[in-house]
PDB file of N, CA and C in Angstrom:
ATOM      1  N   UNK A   1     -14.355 105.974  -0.871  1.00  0.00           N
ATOM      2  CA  UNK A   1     -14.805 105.112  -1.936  1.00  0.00           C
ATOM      3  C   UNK A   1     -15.059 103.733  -1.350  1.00  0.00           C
ATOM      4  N   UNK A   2     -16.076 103.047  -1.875  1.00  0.00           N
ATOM      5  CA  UNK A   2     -16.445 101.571  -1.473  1.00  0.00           C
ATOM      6  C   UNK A   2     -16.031 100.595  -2.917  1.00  0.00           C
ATOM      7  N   UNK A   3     -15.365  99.249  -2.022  1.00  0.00           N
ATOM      8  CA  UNK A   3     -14.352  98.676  -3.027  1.00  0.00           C
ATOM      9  C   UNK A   3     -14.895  96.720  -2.530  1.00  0.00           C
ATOM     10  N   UNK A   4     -14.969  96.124  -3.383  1.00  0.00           N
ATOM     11  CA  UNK A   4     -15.162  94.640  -2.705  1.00  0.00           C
ATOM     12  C   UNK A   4     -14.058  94.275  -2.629  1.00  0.00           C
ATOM     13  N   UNK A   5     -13.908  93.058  -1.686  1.00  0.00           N
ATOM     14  CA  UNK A   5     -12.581  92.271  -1.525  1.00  0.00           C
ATOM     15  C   UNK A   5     -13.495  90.869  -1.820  1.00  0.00           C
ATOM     16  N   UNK A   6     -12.950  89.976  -2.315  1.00  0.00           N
ATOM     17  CA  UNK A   6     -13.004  88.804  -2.613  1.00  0.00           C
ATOM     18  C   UNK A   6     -12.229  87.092  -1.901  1.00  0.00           C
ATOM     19  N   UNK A   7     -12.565  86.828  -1.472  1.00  0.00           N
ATOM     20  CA  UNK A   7     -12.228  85.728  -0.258  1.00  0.00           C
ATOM     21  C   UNK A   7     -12.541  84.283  -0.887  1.00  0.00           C
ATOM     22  N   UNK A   8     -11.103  83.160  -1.278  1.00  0.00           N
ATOM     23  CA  UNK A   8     -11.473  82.338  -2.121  1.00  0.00           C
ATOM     24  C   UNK A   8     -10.767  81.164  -1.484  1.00  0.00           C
ATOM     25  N   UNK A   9     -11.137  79.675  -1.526  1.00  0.00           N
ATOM     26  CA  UNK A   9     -10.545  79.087  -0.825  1.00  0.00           C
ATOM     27  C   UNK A   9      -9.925  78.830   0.533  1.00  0.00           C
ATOM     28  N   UNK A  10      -8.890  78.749   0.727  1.00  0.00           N
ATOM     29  CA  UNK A  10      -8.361  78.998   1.982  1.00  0.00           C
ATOM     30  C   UNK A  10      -8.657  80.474   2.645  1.00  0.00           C
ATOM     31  N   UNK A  11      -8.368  81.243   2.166  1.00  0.00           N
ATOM     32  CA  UNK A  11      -8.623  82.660   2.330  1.00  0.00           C
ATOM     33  C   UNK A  11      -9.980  82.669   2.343  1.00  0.00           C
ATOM     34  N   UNK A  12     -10.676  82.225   1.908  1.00  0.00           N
ATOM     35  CA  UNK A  12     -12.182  82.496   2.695  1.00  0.00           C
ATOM     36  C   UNK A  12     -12.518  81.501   4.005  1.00  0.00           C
ATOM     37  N   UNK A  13     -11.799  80.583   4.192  1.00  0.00           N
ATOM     38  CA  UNK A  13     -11.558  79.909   5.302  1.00  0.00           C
ATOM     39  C   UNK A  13     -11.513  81.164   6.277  1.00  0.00           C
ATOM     40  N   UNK A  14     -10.784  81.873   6.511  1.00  0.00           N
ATOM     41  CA  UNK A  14      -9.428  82.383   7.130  1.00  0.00           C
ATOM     42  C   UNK A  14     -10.138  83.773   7.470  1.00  0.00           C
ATOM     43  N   UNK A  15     -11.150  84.026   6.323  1.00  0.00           N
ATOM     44  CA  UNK A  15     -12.024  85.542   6.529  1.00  0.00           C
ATOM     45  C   UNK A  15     -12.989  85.175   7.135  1.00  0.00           C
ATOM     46  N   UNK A  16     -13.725  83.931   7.136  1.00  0.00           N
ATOM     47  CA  UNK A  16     -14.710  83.581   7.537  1.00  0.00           C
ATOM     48  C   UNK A  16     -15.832  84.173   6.504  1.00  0.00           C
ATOM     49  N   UNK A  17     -15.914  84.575   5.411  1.00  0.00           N
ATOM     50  CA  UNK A  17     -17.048  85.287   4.176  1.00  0.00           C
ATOM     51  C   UNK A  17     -16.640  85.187   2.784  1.00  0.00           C
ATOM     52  N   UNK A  18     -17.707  85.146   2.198  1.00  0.00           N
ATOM     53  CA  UNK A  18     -16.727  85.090   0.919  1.00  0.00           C
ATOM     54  C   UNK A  18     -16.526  86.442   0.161  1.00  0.00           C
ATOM     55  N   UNK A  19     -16.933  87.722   0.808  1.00  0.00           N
ATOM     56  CA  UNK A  19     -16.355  88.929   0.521  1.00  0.00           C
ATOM     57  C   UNK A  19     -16.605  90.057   1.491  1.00  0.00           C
ATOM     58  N   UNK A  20     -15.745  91.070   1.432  1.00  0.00           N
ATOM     59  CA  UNK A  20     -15.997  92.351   2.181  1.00  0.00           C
ATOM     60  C   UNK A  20     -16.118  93.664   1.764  1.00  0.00           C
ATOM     61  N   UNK A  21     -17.076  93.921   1.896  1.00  0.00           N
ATOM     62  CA  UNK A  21     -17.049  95.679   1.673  1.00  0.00           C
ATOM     63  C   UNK A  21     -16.141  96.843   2.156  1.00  0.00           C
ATOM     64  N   UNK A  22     -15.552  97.311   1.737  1.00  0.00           N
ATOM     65  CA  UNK A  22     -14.590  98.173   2.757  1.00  0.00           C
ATOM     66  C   UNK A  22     -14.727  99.662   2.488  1.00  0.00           C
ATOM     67  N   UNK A  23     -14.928 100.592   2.812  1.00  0.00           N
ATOM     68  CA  UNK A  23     -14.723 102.304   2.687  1.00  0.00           C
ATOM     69  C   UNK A  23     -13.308 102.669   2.901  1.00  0.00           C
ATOM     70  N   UNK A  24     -12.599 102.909   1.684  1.00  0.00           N
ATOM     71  CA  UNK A  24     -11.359 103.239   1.535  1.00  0.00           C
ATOM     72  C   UNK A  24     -10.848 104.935   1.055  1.00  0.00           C
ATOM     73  N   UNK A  25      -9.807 105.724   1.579  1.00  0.00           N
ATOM     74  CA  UNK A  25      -9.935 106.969   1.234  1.00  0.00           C
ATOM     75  C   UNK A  25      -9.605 106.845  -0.315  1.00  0.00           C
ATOM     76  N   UNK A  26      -9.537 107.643  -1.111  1.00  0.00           N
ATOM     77  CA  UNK A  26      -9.320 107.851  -2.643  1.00  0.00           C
ATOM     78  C   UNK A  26      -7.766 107.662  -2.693  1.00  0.00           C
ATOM     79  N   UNK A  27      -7.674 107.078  -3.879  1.00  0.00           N
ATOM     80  CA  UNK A  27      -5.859 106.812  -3.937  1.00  0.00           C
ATOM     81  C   UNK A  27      -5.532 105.606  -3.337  1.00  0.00           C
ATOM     82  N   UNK A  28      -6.573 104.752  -2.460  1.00  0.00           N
ATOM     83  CA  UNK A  28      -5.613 103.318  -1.669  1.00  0.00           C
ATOM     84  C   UNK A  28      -5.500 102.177  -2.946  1.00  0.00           C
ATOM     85  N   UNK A  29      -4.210 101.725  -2.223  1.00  0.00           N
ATOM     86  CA  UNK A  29      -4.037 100.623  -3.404  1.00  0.00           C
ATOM     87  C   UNK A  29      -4.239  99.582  -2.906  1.00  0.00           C
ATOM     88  N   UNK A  30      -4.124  98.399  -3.453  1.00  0.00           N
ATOM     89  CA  UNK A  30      -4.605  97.080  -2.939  1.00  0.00           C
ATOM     90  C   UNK A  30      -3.844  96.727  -1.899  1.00  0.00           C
ATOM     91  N   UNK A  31      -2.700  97.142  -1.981  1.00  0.00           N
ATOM     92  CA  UNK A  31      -1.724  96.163  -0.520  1.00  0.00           C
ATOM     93  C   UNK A  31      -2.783  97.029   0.091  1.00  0.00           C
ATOM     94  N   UNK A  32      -2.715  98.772   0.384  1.00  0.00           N
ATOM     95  CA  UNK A  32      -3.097  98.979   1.542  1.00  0.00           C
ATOM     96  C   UNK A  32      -4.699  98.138   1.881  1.00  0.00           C
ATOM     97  N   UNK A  33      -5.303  98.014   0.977  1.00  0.00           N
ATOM     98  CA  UNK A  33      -6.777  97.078   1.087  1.00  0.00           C
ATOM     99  C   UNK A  33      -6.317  96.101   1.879  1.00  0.00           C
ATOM    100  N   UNK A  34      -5.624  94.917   1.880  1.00  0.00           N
ATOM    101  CA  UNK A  34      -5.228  94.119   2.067  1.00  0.00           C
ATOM    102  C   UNK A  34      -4.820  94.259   3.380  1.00  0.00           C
ATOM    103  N   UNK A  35      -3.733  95.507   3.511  1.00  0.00           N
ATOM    104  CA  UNK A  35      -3.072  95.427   5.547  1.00  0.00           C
ATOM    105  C   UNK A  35      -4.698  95.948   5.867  1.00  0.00           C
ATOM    106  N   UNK A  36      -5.057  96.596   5.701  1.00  0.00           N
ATOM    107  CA  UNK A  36      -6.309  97.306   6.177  1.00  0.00           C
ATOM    108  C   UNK A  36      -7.252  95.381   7.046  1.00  0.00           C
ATOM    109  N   UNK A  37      -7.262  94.871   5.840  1.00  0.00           N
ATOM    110  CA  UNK A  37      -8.096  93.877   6.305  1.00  0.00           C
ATOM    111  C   UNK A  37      -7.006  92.798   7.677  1.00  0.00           C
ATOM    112  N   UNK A  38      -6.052  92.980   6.789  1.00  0.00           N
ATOM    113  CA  UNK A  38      -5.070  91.484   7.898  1.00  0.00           C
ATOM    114  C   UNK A  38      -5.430  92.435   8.862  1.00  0.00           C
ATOM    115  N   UNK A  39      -5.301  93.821   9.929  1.00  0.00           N
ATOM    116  CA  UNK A  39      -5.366  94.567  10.692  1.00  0.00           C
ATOM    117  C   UNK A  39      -6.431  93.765  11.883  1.00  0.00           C
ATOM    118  N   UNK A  40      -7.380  93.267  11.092  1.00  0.00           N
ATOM    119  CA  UNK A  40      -9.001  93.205  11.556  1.00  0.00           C
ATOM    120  C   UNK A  40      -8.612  92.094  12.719  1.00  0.00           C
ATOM    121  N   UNK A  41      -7.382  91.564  12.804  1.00  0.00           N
ATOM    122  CA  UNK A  41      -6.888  90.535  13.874  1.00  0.00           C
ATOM    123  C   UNK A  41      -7.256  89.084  13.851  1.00  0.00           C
ATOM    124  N   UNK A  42      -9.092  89.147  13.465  1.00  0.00           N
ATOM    125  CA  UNK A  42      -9.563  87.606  13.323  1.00  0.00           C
ATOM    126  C   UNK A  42      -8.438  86.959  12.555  1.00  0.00           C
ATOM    127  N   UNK A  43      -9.284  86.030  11.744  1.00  0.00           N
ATOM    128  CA  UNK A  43      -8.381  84.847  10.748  1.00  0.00           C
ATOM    129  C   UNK A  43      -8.095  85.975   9.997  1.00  0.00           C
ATOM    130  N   UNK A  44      -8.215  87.077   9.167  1.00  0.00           N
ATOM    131  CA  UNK A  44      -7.682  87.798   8.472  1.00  0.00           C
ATOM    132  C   UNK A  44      -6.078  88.151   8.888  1.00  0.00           C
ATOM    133  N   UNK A  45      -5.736  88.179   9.869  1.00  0.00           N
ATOM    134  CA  UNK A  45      -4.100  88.841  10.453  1.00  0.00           C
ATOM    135  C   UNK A  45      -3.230  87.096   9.680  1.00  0.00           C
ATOM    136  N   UNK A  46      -4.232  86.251   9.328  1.00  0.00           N
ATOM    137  CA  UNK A  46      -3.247  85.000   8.927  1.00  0.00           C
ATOM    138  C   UNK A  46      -3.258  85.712   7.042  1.00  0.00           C
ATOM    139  N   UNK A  47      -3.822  86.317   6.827  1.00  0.00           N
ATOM    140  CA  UNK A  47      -3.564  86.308   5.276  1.00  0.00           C
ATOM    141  C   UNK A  47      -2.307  86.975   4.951  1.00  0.00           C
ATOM    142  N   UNK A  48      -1.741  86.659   3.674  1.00  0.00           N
ATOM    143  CA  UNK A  48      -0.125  86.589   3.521  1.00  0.00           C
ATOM    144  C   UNK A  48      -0.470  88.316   3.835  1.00  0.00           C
ATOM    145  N   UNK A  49       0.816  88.994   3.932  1.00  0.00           N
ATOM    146  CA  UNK A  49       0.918  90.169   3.281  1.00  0.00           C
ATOM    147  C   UNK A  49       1.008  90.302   1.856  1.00  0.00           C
ATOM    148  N   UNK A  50       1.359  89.754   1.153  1.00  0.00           N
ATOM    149  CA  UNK A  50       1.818  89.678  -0.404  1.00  0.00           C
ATOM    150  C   UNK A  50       1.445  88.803  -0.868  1.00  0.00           C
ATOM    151  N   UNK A  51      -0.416  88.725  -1.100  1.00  0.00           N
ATOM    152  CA  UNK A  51      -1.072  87.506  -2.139  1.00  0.00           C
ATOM    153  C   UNK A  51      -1.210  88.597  -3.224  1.00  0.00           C
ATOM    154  N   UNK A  52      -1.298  87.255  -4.388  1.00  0.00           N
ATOM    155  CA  UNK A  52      -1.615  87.660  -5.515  1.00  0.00           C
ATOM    156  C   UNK A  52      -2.927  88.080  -5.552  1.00  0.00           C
ATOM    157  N   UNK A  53      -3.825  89.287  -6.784  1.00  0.00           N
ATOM    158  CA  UNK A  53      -4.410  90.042  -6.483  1.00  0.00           C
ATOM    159  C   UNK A  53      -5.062  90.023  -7.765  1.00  0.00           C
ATOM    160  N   UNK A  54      -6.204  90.125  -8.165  1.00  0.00           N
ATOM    161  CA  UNK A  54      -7.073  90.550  -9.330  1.00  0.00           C
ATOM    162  C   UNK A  54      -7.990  91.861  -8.796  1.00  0.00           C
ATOM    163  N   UNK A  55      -8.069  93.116 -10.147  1.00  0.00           N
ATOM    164  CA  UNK A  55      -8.783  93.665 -10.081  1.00  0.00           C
ATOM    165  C   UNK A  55      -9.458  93.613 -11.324  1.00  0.00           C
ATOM    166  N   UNK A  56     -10.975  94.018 -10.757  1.00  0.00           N
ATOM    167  CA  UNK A  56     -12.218  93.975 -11.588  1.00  0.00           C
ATOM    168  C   UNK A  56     -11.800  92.454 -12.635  1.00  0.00           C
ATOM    169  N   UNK A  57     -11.382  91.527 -11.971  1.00  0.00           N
ATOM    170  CA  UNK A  57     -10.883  90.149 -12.869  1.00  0.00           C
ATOM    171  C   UNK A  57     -10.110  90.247 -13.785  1.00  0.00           C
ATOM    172  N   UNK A  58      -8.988  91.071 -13.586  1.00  0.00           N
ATOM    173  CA  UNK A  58      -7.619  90.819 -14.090  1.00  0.00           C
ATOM    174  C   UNK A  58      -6.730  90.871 -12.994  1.00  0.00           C
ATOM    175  N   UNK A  59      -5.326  89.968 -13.724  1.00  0.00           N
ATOM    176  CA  UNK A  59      -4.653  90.129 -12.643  1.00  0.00           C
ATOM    177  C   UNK A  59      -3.751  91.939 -12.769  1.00  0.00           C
ATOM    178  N   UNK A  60      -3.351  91.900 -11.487  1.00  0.00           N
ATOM    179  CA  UNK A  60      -3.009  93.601 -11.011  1.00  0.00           C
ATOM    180  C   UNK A  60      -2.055  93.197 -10.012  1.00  0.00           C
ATOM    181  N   UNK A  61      -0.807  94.364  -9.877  1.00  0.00           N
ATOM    182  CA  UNK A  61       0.062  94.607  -8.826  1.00  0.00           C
ATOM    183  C   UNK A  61      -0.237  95.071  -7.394  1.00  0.00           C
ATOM    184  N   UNK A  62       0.176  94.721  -6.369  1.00  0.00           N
ATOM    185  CA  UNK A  62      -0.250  95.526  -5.216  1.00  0.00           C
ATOM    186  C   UNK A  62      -0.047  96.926  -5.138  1.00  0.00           C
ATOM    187  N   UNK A  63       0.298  97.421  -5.905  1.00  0.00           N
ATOM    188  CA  UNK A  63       0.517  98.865  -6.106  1.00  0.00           C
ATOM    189  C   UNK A  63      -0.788  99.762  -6.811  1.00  0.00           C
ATOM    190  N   UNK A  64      -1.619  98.929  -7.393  1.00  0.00           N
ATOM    191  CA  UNK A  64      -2.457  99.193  -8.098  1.00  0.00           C
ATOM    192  C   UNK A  64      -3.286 100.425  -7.606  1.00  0.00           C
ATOM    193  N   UNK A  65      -3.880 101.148  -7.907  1.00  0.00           N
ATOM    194  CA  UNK A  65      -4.442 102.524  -6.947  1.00  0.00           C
ATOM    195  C   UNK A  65      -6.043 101.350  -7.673  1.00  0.00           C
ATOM    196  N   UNK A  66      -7.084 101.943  -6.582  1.00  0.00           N
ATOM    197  CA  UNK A  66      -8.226 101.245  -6.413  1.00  0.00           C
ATOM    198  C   UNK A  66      -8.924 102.354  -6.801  1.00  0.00           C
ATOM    199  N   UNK A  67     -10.063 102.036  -7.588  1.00  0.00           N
ATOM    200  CA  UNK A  67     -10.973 103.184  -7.953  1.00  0.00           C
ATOM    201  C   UNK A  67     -12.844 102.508  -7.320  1.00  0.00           C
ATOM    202  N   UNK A  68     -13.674 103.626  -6.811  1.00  0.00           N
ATOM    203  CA  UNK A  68     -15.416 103.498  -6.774  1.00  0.00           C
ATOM    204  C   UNK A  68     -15.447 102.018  -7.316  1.00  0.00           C
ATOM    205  N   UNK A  69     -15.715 101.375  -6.594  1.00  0.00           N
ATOM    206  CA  UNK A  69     -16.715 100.076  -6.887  1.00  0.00           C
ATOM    207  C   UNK A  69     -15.801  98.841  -7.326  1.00  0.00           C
ATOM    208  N   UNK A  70     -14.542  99.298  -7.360  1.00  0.00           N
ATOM    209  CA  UNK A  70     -13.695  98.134  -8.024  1.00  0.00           C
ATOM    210  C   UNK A  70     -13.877  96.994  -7.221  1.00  0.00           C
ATOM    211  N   UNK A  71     -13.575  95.837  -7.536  1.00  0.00           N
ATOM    212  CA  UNK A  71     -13.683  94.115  -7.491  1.00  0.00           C
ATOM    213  C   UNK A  71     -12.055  93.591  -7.254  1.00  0.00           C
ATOM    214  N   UNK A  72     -11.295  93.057  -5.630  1.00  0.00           N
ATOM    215  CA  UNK A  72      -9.980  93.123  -5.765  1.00  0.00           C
ATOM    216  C   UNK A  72     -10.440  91.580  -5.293  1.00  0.00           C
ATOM    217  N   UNK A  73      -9.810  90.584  -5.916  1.00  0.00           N
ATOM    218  CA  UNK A  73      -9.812  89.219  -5.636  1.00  0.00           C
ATOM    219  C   UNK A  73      -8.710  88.632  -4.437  1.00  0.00           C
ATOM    220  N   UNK A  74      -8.984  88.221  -3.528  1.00  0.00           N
ATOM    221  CA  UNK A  74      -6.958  87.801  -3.330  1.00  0.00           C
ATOM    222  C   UNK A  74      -7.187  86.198  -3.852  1.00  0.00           C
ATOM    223  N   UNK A  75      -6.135  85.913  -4.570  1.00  0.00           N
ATOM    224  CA  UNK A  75      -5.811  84.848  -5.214  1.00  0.00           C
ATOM    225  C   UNK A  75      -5.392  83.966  -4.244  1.00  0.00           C
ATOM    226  N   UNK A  76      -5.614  82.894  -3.845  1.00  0.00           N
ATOM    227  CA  UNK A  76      -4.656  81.980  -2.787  1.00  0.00           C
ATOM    228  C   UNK A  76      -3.481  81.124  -4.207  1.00  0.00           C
ATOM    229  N   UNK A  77      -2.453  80.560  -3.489  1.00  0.00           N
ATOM    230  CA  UNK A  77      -1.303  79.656  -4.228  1.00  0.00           C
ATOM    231  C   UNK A  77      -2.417  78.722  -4.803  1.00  0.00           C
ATOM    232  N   UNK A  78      -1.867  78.185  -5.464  1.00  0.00           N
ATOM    233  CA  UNK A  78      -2.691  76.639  -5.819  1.00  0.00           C
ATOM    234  C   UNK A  78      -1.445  75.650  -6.114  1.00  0.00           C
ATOM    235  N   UNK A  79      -1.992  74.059  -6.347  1.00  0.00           N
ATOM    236  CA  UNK A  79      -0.768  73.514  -6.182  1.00  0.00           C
ATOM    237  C   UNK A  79      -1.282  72.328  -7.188  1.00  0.00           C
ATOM    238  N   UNK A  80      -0.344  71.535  -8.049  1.00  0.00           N
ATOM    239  CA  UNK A  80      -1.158  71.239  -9.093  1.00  0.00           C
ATOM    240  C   UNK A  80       0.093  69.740  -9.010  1.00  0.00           C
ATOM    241  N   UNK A  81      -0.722  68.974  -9.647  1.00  0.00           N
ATOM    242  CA  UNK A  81       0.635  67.671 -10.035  1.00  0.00           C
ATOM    243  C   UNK A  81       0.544  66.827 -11.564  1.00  0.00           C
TER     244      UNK A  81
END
């Protein structure tokens, strides 16, 4: 299945894009999306293991199972005063 990843802020710093296409087997959930990408060694091996996560623009658990075409955001922290 083909799934977007979404790269925002710092994290698109860090990917160098502001998204990726990935071919994932059926059943992966977002963490595994996620090690899959930190794997890639570039600036990606700096992304947390455990960012927060939107699918298809809600927020979702890393546990989430990923379905055809879904939209997984990684959220960076934000910091507010």
């Amino acid at each position: 299945m083909r799934i977007r990843l979404l790269f925002f802020a710092f994290y698109r710093d860090l990917a160098g894009v502001d998204s990726l296409d990935l071919d994932l087997p059926e059943g992966t959930t977002a963490r595994q999306a996620v090690d899959r990408v930190r794997a890639h060694g570039n600036g990606t091996s700096r992304l947390p293991a455990e960012p927060a996560v939107a699918v298809n623009q809600e927020i979702a658990g890393l546990e989430t199972v990923l379905n055809e075409g879904d939209e997984v955001a990684l959220l960076p922290p934000v910091a507010g005063g």
